[in-house]
Protein backbone atom coordinates (compact mmCIF):
# COMPACT_ATOMS: atom_id res chain seq x y z
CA UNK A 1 0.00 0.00 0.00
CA UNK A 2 1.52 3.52 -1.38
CA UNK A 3 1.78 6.10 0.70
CA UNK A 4 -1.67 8.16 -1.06
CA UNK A 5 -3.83 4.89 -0.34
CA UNK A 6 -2.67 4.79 3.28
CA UNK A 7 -3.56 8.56 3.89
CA UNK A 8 -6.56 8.00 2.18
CA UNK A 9 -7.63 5.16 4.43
CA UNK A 10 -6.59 6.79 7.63
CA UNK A 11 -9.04 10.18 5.86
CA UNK A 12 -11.82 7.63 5.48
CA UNK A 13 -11.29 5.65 9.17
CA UNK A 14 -11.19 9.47 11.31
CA UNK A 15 -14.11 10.28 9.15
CA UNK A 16 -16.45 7.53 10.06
CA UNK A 17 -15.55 7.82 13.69
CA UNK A 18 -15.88 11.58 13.93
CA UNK A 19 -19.61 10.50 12.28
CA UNK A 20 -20.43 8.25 14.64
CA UNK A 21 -19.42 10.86 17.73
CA UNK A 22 -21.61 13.38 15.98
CA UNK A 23 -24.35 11.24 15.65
CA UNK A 24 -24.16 9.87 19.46
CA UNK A 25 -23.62 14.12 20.59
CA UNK A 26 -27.06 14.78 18.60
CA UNK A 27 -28.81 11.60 19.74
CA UNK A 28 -28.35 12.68 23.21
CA UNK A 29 -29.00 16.64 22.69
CA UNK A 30 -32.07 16.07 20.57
CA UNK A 31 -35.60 15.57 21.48
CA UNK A 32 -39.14 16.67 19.52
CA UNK A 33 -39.21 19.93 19.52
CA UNK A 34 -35.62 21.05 19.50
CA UNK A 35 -34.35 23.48 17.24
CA UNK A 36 -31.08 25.05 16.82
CA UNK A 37 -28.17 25.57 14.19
CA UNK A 38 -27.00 22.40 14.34
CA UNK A 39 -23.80 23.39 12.05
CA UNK A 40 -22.42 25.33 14.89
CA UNK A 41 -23.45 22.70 17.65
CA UNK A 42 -21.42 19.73 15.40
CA UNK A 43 -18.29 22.10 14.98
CA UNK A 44 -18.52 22.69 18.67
CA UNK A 45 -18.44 19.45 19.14
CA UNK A 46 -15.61 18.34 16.92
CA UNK A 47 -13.48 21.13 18.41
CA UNK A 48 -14.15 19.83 21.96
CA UNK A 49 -13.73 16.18 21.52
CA UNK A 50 -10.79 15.58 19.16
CA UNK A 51 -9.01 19.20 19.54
CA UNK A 52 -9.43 20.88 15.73
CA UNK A 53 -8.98 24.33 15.11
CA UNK A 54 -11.94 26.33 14.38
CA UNK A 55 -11.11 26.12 10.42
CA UNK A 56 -10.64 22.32 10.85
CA UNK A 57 -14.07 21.97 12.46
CA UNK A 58 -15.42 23.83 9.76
CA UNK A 59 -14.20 21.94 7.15
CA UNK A 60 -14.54 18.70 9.05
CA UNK A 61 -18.15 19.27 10.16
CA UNK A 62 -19.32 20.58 6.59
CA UNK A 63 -18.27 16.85 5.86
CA UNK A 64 -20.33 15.57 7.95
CA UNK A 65 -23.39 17.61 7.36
CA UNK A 66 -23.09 16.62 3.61
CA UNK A 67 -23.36 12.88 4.89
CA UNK A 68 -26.12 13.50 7.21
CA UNK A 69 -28.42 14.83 4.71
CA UNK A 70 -27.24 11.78 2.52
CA UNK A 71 -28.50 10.04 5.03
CA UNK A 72 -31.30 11.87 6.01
CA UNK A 73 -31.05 13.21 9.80
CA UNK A 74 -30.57 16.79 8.42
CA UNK A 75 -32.40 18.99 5.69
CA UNK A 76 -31.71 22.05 4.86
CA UNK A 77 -34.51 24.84 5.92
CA UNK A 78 -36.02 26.17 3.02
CA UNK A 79 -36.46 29.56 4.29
CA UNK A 80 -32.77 29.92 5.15
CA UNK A 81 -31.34 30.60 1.01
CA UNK A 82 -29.33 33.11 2.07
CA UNK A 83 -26.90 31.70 4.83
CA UNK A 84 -27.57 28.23 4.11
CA UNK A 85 -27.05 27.77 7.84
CA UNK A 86 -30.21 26.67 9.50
CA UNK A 87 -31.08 22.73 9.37
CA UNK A 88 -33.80 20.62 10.36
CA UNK A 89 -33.30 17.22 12.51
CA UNK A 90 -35.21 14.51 11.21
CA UNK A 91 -35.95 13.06 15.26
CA UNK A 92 -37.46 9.92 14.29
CA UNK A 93 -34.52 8.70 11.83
CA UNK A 94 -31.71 10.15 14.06
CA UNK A 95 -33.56 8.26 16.96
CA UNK A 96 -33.81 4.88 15.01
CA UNK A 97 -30.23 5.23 13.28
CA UNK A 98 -27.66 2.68 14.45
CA UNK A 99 -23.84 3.51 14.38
C-alpha cells in the first residue's frame, strides 16, 4: 500500500468515527421539539472532543453535514437561502439510526 492509499484510508477511518461521535452528541442533545443551528453545535463538538482548530471543524463538520443529509437526519430549511445555515433534525430517523 503507497503512501496516497494509506492517507486516504486513515481520511476515510477518522471520518467515520468523527460521524459516529456526531451522531451519538445529537442523539443525546435532541428531542421533539428542539431546534437550533446544528452546524455550529457539530463544529462545537468536533473542536471539543478531538481538539481541531476552528477552520478544521469547519471543514470537518461541513463533511459531515453533507453525509447527514445523505442520510437523512438533516435537511436544509427552506427559508434559510441566504446563509444556508439553518437545518432541520429529522428526530425519528436520528432516533432509530444505528452507528
Amino acid at each position: 500500500m503507497d503512501e496516497k492509499q494509506r492517507i486516504e484510508a486513515e481520511k476515510k477511518k477518522n471520518f467515520k468515527i468523527r460521524l459516529k461521535s456526531v451522531i451519538e452528541m445529537l442523539q443525546e442533545t435532541y428531542y421533539p421539539g428542539h431546534a437550533t443551528t446544528a452546524k455550529r453545535v457539530i463544529e462545537r463538538h468536533l473542536i471539543r472532543e478531538f481538539g481541531l482548530k476552528p477552520r478544521e471543524a469547519t471543514y470537518h463538520g461541513g463533511n459531515i453535514i453533507d453525509e447527514l443529509q445523505v442520510l437523512g437526519i438533516l435537511q436544509r430549511v427552506p427559508e434559510d437561502v441566504i446563509r444556508n445555515a439553518l437545518l432541520t433534525i429529522d428526530i425519528r430517523k436520528l432516533q432509530a439510526h444505528k452507528a
